[in-house]
Protein backbone atom coordinates (compact mmCIF):
# COMPACT_ATOMS: atom_id res chain seq x y z
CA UNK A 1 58.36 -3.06 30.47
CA UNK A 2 55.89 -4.98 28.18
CA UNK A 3 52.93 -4.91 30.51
CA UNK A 4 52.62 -0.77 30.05
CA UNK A 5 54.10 -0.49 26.51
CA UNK A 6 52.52 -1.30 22.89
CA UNK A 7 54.92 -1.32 19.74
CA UNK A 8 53.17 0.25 17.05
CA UNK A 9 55.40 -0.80 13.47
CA UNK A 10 54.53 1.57 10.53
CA UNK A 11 54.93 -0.93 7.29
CA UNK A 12 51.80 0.45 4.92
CA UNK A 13 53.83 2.53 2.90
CA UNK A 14 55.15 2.04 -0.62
CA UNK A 15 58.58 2.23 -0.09
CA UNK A 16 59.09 4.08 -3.65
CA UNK A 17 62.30 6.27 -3.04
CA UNK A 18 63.95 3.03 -2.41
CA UNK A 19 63.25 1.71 -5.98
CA UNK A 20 63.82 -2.32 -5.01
CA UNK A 21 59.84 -2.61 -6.12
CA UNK A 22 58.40 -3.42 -2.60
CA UNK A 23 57.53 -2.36 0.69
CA UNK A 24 60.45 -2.03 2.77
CA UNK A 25 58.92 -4.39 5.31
CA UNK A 26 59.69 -7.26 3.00
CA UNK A 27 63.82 -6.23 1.56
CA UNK A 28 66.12 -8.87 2.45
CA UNK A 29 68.69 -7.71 4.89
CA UNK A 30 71.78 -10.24 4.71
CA UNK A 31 69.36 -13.22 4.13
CA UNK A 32 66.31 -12.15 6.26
CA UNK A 33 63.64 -9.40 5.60
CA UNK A 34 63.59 -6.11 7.37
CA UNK A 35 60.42 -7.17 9.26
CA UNK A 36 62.13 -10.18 10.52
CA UNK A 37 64.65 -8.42 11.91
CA UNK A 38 62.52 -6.24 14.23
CA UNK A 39 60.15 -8.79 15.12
CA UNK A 40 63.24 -10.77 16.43
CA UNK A 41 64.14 -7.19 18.29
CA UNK A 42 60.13 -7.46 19.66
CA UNK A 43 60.45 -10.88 20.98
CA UNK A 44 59.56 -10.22 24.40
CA UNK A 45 57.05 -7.36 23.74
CA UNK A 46 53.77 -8.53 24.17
CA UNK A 47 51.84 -6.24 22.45
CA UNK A 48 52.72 -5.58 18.98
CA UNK A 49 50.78 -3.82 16.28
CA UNK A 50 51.86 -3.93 12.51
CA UNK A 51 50.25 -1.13 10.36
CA UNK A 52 50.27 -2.51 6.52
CA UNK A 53 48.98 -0.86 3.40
CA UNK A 54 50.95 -2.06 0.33
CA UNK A 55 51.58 -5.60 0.02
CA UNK A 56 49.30 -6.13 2.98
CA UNK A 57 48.82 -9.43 2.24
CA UNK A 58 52.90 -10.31 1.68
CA UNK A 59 53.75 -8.93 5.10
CA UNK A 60 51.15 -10.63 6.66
CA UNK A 61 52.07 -13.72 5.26
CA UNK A 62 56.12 -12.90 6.00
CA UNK A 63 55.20 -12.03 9.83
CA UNK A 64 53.04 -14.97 10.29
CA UNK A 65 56.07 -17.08 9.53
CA UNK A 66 57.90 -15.33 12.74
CA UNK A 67 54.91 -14.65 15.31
CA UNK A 68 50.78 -14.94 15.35
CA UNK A 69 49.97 -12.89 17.86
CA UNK A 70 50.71 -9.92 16.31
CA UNK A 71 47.62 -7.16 15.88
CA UNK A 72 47.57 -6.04 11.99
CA UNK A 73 45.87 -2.59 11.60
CA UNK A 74 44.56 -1.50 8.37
CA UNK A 75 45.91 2.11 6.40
CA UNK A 76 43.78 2.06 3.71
CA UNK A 77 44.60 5.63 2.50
CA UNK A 78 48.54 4.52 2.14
CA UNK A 79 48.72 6.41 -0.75
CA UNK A 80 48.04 9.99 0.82
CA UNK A 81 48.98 9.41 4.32
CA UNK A 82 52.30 9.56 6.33
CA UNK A 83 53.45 7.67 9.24
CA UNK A 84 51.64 10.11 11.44
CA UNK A 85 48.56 8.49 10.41
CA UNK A 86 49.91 4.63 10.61
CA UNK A 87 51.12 5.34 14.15
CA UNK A 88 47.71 7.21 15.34
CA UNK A 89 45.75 4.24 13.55
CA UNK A 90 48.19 1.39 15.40
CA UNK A 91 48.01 3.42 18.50
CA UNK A 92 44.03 2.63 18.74
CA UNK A 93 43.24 0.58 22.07
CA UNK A 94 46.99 0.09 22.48
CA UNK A 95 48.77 0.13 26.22
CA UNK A 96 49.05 3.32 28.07
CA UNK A 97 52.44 3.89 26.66
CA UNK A 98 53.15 3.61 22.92
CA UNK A 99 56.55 2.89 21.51
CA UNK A 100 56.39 4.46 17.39
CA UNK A 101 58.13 1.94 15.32
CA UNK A 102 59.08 3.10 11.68
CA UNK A 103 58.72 0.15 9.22
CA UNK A 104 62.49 1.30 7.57
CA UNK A 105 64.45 1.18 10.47
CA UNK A 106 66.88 -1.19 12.20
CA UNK A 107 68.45 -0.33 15.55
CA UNK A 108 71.27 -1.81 17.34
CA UNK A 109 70.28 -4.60 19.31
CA UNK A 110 71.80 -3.35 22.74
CA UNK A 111 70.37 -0.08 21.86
CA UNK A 112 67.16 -1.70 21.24
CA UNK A 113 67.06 -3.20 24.82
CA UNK A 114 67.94 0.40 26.25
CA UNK A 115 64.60 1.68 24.54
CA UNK A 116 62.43 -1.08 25.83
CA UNK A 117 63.94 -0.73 29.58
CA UNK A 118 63.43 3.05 29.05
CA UNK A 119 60.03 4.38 31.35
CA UNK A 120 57.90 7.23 30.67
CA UNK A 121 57.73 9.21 27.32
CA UNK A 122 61.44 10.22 24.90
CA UNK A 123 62.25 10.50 21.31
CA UNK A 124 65.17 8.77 19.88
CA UNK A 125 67.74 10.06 17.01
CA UNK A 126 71.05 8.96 16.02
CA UNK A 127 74.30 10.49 14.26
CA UNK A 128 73.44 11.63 10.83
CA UNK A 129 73.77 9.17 7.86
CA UNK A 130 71.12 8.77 5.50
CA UNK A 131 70.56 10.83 2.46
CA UNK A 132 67.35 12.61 3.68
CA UNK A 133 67.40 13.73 6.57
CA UNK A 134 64.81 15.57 9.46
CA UNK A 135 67.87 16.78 12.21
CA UNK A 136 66.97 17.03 15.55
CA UNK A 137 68.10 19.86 17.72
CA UNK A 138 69.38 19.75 21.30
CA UNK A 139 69.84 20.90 24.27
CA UNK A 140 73.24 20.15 27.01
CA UNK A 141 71.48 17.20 28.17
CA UNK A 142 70.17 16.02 25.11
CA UNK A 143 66.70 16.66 25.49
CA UNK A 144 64.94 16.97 22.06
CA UNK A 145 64.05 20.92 21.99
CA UNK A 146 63.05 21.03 18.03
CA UNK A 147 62.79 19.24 14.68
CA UNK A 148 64.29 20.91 11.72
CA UNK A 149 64.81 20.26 7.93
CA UNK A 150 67.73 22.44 8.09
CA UNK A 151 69.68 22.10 10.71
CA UNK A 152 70.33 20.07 13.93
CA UNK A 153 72.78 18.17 16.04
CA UNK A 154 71.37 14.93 14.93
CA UNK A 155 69.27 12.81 12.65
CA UNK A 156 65.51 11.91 14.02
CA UNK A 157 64.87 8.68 12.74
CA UNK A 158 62.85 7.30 15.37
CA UNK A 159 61.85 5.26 17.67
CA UNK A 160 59.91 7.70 20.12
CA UNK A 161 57.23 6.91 23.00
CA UNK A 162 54.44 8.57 24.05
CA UNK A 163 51.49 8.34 25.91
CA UNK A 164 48.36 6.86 24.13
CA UNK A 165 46.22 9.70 24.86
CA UNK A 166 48.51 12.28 23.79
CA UNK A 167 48.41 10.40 19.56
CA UNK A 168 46.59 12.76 17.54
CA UNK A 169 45.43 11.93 13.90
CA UNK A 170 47.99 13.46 11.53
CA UNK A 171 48.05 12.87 7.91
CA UNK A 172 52.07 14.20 7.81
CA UNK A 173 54.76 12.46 9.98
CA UNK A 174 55.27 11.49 13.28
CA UNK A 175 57.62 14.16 14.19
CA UNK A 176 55.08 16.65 13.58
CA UNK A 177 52.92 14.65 16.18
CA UNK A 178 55.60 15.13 18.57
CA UNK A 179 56.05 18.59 18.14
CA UNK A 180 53.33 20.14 20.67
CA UNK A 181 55.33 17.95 23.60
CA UNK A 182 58.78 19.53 23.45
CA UNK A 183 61.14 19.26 24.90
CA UNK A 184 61.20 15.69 25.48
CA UNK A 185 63.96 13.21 26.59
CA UNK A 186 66.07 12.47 24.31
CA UNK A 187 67.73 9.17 23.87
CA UNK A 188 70.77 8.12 21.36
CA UNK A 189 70.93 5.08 19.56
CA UNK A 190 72.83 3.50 16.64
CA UNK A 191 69.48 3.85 14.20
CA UNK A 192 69.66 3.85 10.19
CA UNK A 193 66.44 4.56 8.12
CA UNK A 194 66.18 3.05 4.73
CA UNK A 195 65.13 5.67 2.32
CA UNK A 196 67.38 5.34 -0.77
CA UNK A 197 68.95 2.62 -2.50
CA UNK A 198 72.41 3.78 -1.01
CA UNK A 199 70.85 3.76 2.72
CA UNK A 200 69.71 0.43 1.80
CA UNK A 201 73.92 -0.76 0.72
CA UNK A 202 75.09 1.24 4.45
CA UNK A 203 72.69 -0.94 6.25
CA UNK A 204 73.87 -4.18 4.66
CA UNK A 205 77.59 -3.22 5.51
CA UNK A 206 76.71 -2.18 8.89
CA UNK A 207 74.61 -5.10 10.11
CA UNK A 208 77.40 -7.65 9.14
CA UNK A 209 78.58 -7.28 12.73
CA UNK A 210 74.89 -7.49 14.11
């Protein structure tokens, strides 16, 4: 699993919709921060590449605490740039296979270890809960056929995996990289995305029982 697949974790962003004053990376999540969490979740990944932005330094600082052989990746255009451009800049010299990691999100565990056994290339989306929402559509065997701000069976909140050479530079997200491979395996998984100050509250409640 690790020896063909990098983990590429988006965290240069400012995290402003949120309103809590700093990078998402770094919100405490019952007692430990949101970067924590997934590095925990990463623990037998050997390659794992942190893109960081705002409050480089404090994440660096925060991850070093967990692991230090983690590769940190510079977005120095934070400020106008998406994820699409974190995940293309993480995905430089990575494995042949690279797993897209958004810095606001926390899977299930068990789910987690599903996506890391999974081979080969598949997005990942989850039953709609946050506030702001990209839906995925579907197809009967829940292939991923489109993205949509509209409508869709389910929420895309990530993770997906794809193949190194297929990561073009995009300055939007990474959905729109994904968009000239449809349709894709699909994969469900208990996912939230921390956008708002009330997805932040859900995800406390939910990861209680983590």
């Amino acid at each position: 699993m690790s020896s063909v697949k990098s983990v590429v974790i988006s965290c240069a962003g400012i995290g402003s919709r949120l309103g809590l004053g700093q990078t998402k990376a770094l919100i405490k999540i019952n007692g430990k921060s949101l970067i924590a969490w997934q590095l925990d979740l990463f623990k037998d990944v050997e390659d794992v590449r942190i893109v960081i932005g705002y409050q480089a330094n404090d994440i660096i600082e925060e991850v070093l605490k967990h692991r230090n052989d983690v590769v940190f990746v510079y977005n120095h255009r934070y400020f106008e740039t998406k994820t699409g451009a974190s995940f293309y800049m993480g995905a430089v010299d990575a494995k042949e296979y690279v797993l897209e990691w958004d810095g606001d999100l926390l899977v299930h565990p068990d789910d987690v270890k599903k996506i890391l056994a999974t081979e080969g290339e598949f997005i990942c989306y989850a039953d709609k809960s946050s506030d702001e929402a990209v839906f995925v559509q579907t197809d009967e065997n829940g292939d991923v056929l489109a993205f949509s701000r509209e409508t869709g069976d389910y929420e895309w909140t990530g993770p997906a995996c794809i193949m190194k050479r297929k990561v073009q530079y995009s300055s939007g997200n990474v959905f729109n990289q994904l968009e000239p491979y449809l349709p894709m395996k699909g994969i469900k998984v208990r996912a939230y995305d921390i956008d708002t100050y009330d997805d932040y509250k859900r995800v406390l409640e939910i990861t209680k029982n983590w």
